[in-house]
Protein backbone atom coordinates (compact mmCIF):
# COMPACT_ATOMS: atom_id res chain seq x y z
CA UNK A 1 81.46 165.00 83.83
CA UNK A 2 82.75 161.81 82.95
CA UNK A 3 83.51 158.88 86.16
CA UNK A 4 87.15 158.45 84.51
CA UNK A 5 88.01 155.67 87.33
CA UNK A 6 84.64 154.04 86.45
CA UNK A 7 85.35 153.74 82.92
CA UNK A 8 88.74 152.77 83.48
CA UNK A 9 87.68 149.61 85.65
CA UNK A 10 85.13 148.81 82.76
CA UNK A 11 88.37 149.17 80.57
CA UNK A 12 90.11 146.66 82.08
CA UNK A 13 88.21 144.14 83.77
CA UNK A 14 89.10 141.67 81.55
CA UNK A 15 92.87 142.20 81.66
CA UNK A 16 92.53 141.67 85.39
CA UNK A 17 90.65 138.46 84.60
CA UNK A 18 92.90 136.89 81.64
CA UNK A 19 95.98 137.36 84.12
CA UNK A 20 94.42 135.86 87.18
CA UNK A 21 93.74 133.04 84.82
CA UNK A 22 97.11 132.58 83.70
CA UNK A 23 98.85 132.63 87.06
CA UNK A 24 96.23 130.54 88.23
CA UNK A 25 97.11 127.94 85.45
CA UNK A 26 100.94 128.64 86.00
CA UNK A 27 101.25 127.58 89.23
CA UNK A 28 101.89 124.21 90.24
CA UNK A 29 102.27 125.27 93.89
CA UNK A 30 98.49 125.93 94.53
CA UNK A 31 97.54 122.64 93.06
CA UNK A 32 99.56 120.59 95.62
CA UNK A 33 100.10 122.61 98.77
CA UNK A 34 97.44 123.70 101.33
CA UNK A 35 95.97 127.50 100.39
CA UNK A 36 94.33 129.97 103.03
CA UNK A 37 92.03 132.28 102.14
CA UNK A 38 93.05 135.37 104.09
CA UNK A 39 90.74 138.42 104.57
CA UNK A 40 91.47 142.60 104.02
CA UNK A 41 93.31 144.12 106.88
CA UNK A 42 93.78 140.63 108.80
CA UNK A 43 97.32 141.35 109.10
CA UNK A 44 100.49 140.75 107.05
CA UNK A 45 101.55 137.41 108.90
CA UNK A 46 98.83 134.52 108.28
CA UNK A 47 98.97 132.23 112.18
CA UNK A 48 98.11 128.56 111.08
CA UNK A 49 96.95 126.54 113.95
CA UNK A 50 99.15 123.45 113.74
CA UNK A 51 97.21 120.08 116.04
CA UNK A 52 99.87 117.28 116.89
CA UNK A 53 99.31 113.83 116.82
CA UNK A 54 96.93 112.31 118.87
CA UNK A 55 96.64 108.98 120.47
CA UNK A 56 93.41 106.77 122.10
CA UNK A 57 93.18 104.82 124.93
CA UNK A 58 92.02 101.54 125.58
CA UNK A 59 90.22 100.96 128.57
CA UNK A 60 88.92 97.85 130.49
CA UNK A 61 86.81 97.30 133.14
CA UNK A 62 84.63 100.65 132.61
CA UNK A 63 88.37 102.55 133.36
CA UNK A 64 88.29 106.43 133.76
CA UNK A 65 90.11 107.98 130.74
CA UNK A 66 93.12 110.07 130.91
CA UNK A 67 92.53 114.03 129.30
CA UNK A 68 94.90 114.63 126.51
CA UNK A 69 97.08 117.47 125.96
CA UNK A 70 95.15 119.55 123.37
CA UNK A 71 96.84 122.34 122.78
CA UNK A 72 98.22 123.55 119.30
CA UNK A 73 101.66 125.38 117.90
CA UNK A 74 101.26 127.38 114.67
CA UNK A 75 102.78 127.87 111.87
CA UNK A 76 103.42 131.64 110.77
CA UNK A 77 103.22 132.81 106.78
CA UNK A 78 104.37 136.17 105.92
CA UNK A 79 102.48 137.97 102.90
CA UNK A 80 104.92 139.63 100.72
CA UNK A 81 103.70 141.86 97.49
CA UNK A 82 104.40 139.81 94.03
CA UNK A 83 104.40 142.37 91.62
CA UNK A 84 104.32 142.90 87.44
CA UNK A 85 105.40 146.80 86.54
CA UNK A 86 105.12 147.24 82.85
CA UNK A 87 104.48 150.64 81.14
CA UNK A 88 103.07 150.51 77.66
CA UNK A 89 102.99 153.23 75.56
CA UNK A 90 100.63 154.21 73.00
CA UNK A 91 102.66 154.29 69.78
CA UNK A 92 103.16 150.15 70.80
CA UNK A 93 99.30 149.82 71.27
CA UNK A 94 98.02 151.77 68.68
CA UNK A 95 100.45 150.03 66.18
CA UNK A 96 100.72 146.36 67.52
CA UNK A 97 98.98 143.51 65.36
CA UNK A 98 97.67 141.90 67.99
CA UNK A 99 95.62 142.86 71.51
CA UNK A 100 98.50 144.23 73.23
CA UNK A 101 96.54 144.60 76.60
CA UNK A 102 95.59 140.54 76.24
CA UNK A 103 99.19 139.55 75.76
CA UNK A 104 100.51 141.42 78.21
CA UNK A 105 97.79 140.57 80.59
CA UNK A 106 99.23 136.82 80.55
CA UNK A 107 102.71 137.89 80.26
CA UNK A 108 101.99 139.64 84.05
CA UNK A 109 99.68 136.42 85.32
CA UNK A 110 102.42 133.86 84.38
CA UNK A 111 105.06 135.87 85.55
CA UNK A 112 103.16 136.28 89.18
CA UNK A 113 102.13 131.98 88.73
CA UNK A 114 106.04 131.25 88.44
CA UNK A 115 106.75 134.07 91.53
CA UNK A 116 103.90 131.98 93.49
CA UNK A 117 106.13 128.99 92.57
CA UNK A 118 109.37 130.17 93.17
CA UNK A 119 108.00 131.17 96.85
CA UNK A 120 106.49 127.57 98.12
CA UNK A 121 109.13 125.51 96.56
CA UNK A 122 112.19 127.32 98.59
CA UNK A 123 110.41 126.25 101.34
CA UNK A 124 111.86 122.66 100.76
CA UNK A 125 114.92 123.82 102.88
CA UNK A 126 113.06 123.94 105.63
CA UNK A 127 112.10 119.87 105.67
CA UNK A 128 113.35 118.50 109.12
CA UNK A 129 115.44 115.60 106.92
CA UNK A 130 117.75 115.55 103.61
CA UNK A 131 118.32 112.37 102.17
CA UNK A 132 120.29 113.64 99.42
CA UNK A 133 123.84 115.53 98.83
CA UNK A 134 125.07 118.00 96.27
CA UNK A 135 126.95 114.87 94.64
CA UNK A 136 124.09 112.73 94.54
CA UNK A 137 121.81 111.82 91.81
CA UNK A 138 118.39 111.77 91.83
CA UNK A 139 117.22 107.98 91.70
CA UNK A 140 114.26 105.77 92.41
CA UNK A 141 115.34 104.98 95.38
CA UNK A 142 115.40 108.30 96.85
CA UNK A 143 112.03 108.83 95.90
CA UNK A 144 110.96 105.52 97.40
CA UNK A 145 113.22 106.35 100.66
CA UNK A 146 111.20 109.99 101.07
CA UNK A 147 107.78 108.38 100.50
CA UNK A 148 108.82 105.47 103.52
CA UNK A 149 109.95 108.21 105.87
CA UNK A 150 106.77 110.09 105.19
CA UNK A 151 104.79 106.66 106.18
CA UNK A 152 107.25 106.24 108.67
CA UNK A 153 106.17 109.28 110.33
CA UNK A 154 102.54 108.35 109.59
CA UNK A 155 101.29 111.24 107.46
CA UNK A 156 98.81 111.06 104.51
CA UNK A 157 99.17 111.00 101.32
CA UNK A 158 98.80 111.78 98.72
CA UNK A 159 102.35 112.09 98.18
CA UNK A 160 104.15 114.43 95.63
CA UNK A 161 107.64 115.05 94.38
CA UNK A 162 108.81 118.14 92.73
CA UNK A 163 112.39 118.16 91.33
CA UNK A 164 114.29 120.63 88.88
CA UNK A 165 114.42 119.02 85.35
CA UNK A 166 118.19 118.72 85.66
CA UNK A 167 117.65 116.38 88.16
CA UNK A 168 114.86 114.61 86.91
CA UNK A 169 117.02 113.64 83.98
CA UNK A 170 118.97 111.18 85.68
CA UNK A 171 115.81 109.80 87.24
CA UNK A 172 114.41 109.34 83.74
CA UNK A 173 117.89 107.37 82.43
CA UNK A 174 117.31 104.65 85.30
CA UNK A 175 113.53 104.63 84.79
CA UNK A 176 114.23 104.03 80.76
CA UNK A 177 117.59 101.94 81.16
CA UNK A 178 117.47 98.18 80.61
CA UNK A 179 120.86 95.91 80.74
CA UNK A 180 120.55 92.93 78.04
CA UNK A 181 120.49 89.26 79.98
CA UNK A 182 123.66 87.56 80.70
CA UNK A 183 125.04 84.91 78.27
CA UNK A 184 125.45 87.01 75.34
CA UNK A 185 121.52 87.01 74.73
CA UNK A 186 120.73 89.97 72.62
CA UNK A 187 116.76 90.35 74.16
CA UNK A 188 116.35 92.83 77.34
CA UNK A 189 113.57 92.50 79.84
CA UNK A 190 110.79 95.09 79.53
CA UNK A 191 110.96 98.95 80.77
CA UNK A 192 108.72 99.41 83.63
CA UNK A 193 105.73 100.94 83.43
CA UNK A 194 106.41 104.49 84.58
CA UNK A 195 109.55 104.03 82.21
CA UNK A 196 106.65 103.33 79.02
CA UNK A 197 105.13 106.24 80.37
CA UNK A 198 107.66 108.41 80.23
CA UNK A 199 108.37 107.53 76.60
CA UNK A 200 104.99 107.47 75.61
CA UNK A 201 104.23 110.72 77.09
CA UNK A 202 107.17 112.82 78.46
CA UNK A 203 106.10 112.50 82.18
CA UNK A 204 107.32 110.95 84.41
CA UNK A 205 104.03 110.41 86.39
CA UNK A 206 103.83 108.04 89.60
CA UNK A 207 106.92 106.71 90.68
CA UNK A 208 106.35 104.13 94.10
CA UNK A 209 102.83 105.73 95.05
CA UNK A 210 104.60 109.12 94.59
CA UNK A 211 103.45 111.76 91.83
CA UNK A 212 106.27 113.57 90.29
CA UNK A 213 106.30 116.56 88.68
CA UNK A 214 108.85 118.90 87.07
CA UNK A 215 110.00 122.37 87.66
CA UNK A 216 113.05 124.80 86.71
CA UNK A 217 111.78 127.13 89.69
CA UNK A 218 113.12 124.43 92.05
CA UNK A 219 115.63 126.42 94.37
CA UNK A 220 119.31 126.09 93.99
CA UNK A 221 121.25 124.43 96.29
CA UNK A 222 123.43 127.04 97.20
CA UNK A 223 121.23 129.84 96.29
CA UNK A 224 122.20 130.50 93.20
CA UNK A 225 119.56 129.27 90.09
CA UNK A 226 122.74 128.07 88.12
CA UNK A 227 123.81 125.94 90.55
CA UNK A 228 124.65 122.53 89.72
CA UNK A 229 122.20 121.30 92.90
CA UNK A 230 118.98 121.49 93.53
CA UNK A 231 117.02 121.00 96.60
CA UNK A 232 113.96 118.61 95.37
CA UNK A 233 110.98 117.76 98.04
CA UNK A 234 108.87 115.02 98.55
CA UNK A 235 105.97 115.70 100.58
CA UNK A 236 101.98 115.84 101.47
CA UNK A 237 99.78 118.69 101.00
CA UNK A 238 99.88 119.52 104.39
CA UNK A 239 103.29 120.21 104.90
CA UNK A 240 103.55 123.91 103.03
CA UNK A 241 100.99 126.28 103.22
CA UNK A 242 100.40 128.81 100.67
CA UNK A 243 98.19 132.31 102.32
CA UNK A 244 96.58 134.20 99.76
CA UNK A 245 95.03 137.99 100.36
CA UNK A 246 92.17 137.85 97.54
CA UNK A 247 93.17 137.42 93.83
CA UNK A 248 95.57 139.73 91.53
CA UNK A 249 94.90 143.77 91.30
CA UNK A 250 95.65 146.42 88.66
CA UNK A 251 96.77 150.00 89.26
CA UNK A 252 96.82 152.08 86.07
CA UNK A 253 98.45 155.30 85.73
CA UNK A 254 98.70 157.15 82.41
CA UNK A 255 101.56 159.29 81.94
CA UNK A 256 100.68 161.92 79.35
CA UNK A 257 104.09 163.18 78.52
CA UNK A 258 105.11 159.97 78.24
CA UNK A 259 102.78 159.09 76.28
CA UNK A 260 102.09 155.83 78.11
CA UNK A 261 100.34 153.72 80.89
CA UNK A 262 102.18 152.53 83.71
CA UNK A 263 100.42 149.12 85.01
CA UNK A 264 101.09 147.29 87.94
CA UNK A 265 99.70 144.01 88.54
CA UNK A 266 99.63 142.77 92.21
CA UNK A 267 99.33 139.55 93.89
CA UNK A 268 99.70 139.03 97.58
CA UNK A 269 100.84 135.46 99.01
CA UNK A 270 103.24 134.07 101.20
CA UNK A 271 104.07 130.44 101.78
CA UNK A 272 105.59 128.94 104.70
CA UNK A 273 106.38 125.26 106.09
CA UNK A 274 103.33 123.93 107.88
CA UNK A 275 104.92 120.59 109.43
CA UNK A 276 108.95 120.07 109.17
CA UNK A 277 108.01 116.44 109.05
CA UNK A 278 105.33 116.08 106.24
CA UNK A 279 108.20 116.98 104.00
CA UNK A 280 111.61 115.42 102.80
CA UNK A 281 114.11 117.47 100.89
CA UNK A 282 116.13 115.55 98.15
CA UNK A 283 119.19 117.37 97.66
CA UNK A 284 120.91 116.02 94.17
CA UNK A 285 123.14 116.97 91.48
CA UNK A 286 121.63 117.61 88.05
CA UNK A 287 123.15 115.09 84.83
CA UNK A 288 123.23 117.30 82.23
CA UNK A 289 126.99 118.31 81.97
């Protein structure tokens, strides 16, 4: 008798593949936050051993050094189940144009990328300072302000900004915005660079030693994702943590009087705040009433 399971996993191997490729390439998150590995049955909360800041001792005459305090805090993630339920039926497979089981297996790995996303970036609420407001814009200056508290607070770069589009826009009117000279002289001074960029290309880029990038999955400022504030961060990779319980699954279960499979695709992550201070949240308004 035939090993049904077997042949199933042979079946769809590369649907499991294609979609951990595509959440993989969704996400920004994983690119710019620190991820932990964490093993089968270690738990559902990830502990992250959390070392302060340290400082050495200068000694003369052959002193005796003073022991340090060298204990730790942690930081606790929670897993929590990111999940793609899709049932496709055979009349749609059998008659599609296309490789249904390919489409949909990116459909499920960008939807999990953007859940991954959606996850890290509301933890920008829990930054130990705000230098924004829900009536303020989002500016050079803010971004400049976030980056000098970070150095402030002496914490490595590098140093990235994530912001919701709607806010971005207002950052890309001042970066693109010249004012002619005084005198009635018709000639304007030239953009900046990361203004040329930003015309050239359509990113923003590096804005005072800061890398910004762009997201809609930035969390509202009230909650709600039509809110007209968002709540930006500026921060180093080591001030979110992102715990990760192997890559995505697939459970299959076909339904014969439905005439259908029901698929599940499964990721399991959790992200959580690492260091309060490694982070700033930029509250701000979007411009694009």
């Amino acid at each position: 008798m035939a090993n049904l399971a077997y042949i199933n996993n042979q079946f769809y191997a590369n649907f499991v593949t294609d979609a951990e490729f595509a959440a993989y390439e969704t996400s920004v998150a994983r690119n710019l936050m620190r991820v932990f590995p964490i093993p089968m049955n270690a738990g559902k909360v990830a502990q992250v051993p959390i070392w302060g800041q340290g400082s050495a001792q200068v000694i003369t005459n052959e002193g005796s050094a003073t022991a340090r305090d060298t204990t730790s805090s942690q930081a606790l993630i929670t897993l929590q189940e990111h999940v793609y339920y899709s049932q496709v039926t055979d009349m749609l497979k059998d008659s599609a144009y296309g490789d249904v089981m390919a489409q949909l297996a990116e459909v499920s790995g960008r939807a999990i990328g953007e859940s991954f996303d959606t996850t890290a970036f509301s933890a920008f609420s829990n930054f130990s300072s705000d230098i924004g407001s829900t009536t303020t814009e989002l500016t050079v200056e803010l971004i400049m302000k976030a980056a000098a508290t970070l150095r402030q607070a002496k914490v490595m770069g590098p140093y990235y900004a994530v912001v919701h589009p709607g806010c971005a826009y207002y950052l890309k009117k001042q970066l693109t915005t010249v004012t002619p000279y005084s005198g009635g002289i018709s000639s304007v001074p030239a953009l900046s660079a990361a203004g040329n960029n930003f015309l050239l290309s359509g990113v923003i880029g590096n804005v005072g030693g800061v890398t910004v990038v762009e997201s809609p999955l930035v969390t509202g400022a009230t909650g709600d994702p039509t809110s007209d504030a968002y709540i930006n961060g500026v921060f180093a990779p080591t001030a979110i943590g992102i715990a990760e319980r192997g890559g995505l699954t697939l459970n299959t279960l076909y339904l014969p009087q439905n005439r259908a499979t029901d698929m599940s695709v499964v990721a399991v992550m959790g992200a959580a705040v690492l260091q309060s201070t490694h982070g700033v949240k930029i509250t701000a308004e979007t411009d694009l009433d």
